[in-house]
Protein backbone atom coordinates (compact mmCIF):
# COMPACT_ATOMS: atom_id res chain seq x y z
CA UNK A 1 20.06 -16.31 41.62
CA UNK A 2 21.86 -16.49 45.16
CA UNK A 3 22.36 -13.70 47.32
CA UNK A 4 23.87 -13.06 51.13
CA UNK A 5 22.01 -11.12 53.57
CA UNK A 6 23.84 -9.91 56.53
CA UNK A 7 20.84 -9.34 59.35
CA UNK A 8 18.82 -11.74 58.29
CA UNK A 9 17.38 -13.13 61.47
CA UNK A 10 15.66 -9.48 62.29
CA UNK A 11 12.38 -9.00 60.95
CA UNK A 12 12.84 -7.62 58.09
CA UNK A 13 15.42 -10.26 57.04
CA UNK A 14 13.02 -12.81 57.80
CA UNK A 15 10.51 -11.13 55.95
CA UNK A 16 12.79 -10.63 52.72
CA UNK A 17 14.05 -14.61 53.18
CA UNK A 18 10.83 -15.67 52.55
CA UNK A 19 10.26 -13.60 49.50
CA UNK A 20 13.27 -13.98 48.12
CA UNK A 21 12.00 -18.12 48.44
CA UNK A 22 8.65 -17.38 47.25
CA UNK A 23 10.50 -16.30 43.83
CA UNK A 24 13.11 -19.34 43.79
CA UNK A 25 15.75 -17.32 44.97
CA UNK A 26 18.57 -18.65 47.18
CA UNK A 27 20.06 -17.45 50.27
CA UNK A 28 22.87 -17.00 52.37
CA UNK A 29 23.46 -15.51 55.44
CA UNK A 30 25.47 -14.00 57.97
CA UNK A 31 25.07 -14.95 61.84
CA UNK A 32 26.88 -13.73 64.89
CA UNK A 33 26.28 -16.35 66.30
CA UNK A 34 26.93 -20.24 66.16
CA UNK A 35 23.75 -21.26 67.63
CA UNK A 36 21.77 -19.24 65.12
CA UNK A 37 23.61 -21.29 61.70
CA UNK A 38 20.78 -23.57 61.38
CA UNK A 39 17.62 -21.55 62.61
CA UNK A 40 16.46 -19.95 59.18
CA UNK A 41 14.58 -22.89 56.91
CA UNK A 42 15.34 -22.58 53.14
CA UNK A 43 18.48 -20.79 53.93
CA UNK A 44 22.29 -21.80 54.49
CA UNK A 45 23.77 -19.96 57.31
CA UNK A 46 27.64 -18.74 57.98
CA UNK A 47 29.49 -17.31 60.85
CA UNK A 48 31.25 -14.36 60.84
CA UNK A 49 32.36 -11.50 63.68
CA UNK A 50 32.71 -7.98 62.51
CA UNK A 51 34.40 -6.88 65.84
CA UNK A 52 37.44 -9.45 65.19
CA UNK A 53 37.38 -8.80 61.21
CA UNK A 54 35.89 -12.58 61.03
CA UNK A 55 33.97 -14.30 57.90
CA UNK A 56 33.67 -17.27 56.50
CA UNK A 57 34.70 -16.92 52.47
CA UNK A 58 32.06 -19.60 51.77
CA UNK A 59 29.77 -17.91 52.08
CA UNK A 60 29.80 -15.53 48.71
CA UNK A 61 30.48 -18.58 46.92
CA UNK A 62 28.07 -17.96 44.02
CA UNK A 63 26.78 -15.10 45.69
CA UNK A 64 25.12 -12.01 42.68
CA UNK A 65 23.85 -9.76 45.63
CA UNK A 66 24.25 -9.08 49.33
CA UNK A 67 22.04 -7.43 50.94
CA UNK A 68 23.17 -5.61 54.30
CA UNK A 69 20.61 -5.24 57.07
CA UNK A 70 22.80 -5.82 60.16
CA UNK A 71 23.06 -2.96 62.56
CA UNK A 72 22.39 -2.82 66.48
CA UNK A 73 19.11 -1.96 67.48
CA UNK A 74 18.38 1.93 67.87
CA UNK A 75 15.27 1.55 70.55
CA UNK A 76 18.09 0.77 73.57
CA UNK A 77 19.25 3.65 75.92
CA UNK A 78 22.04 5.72 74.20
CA UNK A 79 24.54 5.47 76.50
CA UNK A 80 27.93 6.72 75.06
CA UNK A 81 29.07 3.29 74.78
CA UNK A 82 26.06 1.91 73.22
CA UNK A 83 25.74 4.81 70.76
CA UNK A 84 29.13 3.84 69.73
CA UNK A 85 27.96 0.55 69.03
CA UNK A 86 25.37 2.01 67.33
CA UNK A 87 27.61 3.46 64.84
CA UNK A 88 30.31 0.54 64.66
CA UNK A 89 27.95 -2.54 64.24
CA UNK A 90 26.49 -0.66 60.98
CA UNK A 91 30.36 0.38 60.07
CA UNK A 92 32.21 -2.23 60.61
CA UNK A 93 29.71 -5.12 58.80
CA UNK A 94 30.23 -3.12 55.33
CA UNK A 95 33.90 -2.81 55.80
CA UNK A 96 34.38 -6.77 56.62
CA UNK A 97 31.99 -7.32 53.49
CA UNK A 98 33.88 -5.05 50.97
CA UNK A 99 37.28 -5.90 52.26
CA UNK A 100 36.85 -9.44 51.89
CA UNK A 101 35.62 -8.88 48.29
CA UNK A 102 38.45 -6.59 47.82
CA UNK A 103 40.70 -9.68 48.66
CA UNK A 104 38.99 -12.48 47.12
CA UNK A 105 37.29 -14.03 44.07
CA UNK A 106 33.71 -13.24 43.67
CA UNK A 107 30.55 -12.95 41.66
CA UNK A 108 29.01 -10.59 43.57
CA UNK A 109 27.08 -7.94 41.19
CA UNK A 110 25.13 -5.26 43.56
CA UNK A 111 25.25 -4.10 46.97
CA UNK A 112 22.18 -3.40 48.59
CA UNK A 113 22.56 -1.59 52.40
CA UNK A 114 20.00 -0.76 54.81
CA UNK A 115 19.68 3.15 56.15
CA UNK A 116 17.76 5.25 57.63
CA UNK A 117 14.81 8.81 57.10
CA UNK A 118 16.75 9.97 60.30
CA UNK A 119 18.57 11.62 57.79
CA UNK A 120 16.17 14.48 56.78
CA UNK A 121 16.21 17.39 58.94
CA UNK A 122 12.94 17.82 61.34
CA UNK A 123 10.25 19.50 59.82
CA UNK A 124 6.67 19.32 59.85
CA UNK A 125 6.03 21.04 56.72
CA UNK A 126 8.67 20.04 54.50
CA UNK A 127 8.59 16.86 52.28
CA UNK A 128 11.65 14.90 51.57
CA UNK A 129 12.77 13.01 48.57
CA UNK A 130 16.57 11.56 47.80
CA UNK A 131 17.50 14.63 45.89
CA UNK A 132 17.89 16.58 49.45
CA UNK A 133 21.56 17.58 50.40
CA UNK A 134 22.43 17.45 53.63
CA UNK A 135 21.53 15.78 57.20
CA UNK A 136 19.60 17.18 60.20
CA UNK A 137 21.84 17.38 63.47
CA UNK A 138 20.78 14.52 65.59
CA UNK A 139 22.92 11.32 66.48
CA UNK A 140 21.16 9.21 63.79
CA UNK A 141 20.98 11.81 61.30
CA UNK A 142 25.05 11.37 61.62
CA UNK A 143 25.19 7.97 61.89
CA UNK A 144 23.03 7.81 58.40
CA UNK A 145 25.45 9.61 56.89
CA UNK A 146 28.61 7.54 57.66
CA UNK A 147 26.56 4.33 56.92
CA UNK A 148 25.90 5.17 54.07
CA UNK A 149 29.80 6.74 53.12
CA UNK A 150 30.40 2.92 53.93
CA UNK A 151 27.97 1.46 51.65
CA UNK A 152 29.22 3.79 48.48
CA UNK A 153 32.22 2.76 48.98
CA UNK A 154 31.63 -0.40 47.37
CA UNK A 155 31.30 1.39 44.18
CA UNK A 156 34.92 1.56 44.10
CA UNK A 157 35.26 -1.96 43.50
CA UNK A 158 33.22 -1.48 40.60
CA UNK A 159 29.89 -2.92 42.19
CA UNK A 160 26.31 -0.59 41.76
CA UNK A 161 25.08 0.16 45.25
CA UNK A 162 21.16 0.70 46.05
CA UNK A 163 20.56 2.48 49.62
CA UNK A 164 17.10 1.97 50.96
CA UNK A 165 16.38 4.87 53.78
CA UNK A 166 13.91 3.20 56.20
CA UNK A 167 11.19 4.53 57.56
CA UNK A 168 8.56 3.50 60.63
CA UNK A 169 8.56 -0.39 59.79
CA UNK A 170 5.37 -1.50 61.34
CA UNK A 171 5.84 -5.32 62.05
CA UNK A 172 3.57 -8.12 64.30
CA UNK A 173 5.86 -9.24 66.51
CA UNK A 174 8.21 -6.37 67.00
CA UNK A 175 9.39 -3.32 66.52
CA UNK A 176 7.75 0.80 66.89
CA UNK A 177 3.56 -1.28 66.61
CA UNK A 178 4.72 -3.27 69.30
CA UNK A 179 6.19 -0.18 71.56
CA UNK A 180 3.51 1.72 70.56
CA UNK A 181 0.15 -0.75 71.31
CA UNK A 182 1.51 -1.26 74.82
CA UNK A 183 0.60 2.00 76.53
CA UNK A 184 -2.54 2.34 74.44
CA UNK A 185 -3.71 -1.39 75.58
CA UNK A 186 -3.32 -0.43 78.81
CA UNK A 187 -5.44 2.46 78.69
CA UNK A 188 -2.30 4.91 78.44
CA UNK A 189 -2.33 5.84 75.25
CA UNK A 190 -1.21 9.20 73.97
CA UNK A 191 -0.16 11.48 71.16
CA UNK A 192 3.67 11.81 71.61
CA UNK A 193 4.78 15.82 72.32
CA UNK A 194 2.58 18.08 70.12
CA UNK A 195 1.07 14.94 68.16
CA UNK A 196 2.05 16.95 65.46
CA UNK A 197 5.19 15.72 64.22
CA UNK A 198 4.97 13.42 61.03
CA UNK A 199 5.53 9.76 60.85
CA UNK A 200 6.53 8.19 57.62
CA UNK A 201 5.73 4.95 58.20
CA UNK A 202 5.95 1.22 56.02
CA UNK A 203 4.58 -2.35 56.35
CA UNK A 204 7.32 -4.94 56.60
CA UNK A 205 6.08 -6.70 53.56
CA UNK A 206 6.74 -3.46 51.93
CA UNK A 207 10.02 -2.73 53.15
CA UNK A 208 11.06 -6.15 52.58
CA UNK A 209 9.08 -5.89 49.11
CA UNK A 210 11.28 -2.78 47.81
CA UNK A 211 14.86 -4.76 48.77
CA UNK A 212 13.02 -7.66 46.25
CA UNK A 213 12.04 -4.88 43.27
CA UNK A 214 15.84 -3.31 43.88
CA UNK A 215 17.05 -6.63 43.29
CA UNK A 216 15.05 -7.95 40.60
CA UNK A 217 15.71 -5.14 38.65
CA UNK A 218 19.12 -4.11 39.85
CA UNK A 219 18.41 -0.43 40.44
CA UNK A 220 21.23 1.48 41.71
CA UNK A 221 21.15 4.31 43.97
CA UNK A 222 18.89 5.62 47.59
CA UNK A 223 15.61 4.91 47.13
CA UNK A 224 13.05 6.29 50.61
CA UNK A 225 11.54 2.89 52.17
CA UNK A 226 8.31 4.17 52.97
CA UNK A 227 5.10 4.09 52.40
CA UNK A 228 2.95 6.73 49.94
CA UNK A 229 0.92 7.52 53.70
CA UNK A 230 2.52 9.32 56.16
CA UNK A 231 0.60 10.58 59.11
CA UNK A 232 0.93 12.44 62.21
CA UNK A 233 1.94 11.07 65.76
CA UNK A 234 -1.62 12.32 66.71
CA UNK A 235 -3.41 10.33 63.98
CA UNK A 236 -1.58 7.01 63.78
CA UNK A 237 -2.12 6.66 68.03
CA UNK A 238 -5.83 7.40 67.20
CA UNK A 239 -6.07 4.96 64.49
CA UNK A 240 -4.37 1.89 66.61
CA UNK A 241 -6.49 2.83 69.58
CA UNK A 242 -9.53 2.71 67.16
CA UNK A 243 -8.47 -1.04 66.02
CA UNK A 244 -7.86 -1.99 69.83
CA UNK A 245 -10.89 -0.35 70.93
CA UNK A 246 -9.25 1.35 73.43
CA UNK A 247 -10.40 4.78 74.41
CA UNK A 248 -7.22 7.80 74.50
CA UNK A 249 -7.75 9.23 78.03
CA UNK A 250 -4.81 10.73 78.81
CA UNK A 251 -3.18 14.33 77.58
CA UNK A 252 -0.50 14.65 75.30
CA UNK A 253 3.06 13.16 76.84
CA UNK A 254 4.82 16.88 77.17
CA UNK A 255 8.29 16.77 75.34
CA UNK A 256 10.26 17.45 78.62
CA UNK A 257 8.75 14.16 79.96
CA UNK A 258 9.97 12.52 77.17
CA UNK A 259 13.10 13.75 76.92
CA UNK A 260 13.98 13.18 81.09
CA UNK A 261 13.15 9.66 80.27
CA UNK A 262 14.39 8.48 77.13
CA UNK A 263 17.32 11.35 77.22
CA UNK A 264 18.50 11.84 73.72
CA UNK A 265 16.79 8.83 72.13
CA UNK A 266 13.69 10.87 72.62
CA UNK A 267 14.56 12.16 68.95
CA UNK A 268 12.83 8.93 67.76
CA UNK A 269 9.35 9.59 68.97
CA UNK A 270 9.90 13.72 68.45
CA UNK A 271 11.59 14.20 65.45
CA UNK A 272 8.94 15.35 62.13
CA UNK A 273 10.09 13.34 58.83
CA UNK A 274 7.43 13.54 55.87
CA UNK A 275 9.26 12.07 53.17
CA UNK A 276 8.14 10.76 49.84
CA UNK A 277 7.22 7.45 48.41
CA UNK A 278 7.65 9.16 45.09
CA UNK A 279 10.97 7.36 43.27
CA UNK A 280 10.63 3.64 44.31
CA UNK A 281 6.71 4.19 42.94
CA UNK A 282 8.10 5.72 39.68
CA UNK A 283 10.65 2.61 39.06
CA UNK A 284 7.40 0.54 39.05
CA UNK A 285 7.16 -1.04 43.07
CA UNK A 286 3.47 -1.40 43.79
CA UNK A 287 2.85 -1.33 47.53
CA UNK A 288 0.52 -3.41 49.09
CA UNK A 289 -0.42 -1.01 52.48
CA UNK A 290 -0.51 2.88 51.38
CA UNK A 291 -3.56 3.36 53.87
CA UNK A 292 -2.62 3.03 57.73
CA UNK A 293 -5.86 1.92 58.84
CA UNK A 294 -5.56 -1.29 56.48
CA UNK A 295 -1.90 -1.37 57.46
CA UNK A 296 -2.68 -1.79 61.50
CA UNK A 297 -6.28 -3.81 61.03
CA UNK A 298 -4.00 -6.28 58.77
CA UNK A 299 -1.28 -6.35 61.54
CA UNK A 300 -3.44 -6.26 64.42
């Protein structure tokens, strides 16, 4: 099997490139830029530009699956241009995909697209699985939803399309562990707001693990990328500052704080999500980190 994966020089493209190698599968991918064609070992790399409606054809040649992870980062201030970019660079990658299927001879066979738990609504008692309807009323929560309108819309070339909404990836070398140990190595470490607020978290092997099982077995449909462990803000800073030996000193961060400096991105770090694990367990994904502590000692 060959498949194309757009994003593939983030971390969790890197992580899911060497998987998909571990189990003899080939790979594509797509690269913004020229200097990044040859940079991925065990994979053959193709330009394309999204904002000039850009791709190199050659690239789905004997292509069964692409796999969409290419979006701008999220954790940069939300200006009103950037939050447009935001919204475009997730937008305008599935439209330049599906149009150039649309227009050209393929084999491709599923559609798998990134997303996002900034979906749900906040809550800090409810628990969220894919059968809720509707979106909370943040930025991301509406970017989630026309993200993924773009990535069902390849189901009207006749292609099955599986949606994985992302939680917390917790990663080595970046990513929310690496925000997140800073302030605590430096002996500034504290629960975020009330501490309260639930974090639905996942190890990038996992993450990168479920896009694998999706493929493998060609399941269709959303599917929640996170773990079967969520835990509070309160309880995964005491857990990190436990590996790090670091002692937590200071009070809670107050929300106005965080809100007068990271303005509306403050939604990350504030908003509750507790959503399940539940359906990718049932279609028979066994994760390797359910427990946080293991999760953090292994990445730390």
């Amino acid at each position: 099997m060959k498949v194309l994966i757009a994003g593939a020089t983030g971390s969790i493209g890197r992580e899911l490139l060497g998987q998909c190698l571990n189990e003899g599968i080939e790979v594509n991918y797509l690269t913004t830029s020229k200097d990044k064609l040859d940079v991925l070992d065990g994979a053959t790399g193709y330009f394309w530009n999204p904002k000039k409606n850009e791709i190199d054809i050659n690239a789905f040649d004997g292509v069964k699956a692409v796999i969409n992870l290419a979006g701008a980062t999220v954790s940069k201030r939300w200006t009103d241009a950037y939050k447009k970019k935001i919204l475009e660079s997730r937008l305008n990658t599935a439209r330049l995909i599906l149009n150039t299927l649309k227009n050209n001879d393929h084999s491709v066979e599923q559609y798998l697209s990134a997303s996002g738990i900034s979906l749900y609504p906040s809550s800090k008692t409810k628990l969220y699985d894919e059968n809720f309807e509707g979106s909370g009323d943040t930025f991301l929560a509406e970017v989630v939803v026309e993200w993924e309108k773009a990535a069902e819309s390849f189901s009207e070339i006749d292609i099955p399309v599986s949606i994985v909404r992302t939680g917390i990836v917790l990663a080595k070398e970046e990513g929310a562990l690496k925000k997140i140990v800073q302030p605590i190595k430096m002996g500034f470490g504290a629960p975020l707001g009330s501490g309260d607020q639930w974090q639905s978290w996942i190890h990038i092997e996992d993450i990168a693990g479920i896009y694998l099982h999706l493929l493998k077995r060609k399941l269709a449909g959303v599917f929640n990328g996170v773990s079967g462990g969520p835990v509070t803000n309160k309880k995964m800073t005491k857990i990190i500052a436990s590996e790090l030996n670091k002692p937590l000193w200071m009070p809670n961060v107050p929300v106005f704080m965080l809100k007068l400096i990271l303005g509306e991105m403050s939604a990350l770090v504030l908003e509750s999500q507790l959503v399940s694990a539940q359906k990718i367990e049932d279609s028979g994904y066994k994760f390797n980190y359910v427990n946080l502590e293991r999760a953090i000692e292994e990445l730390l």
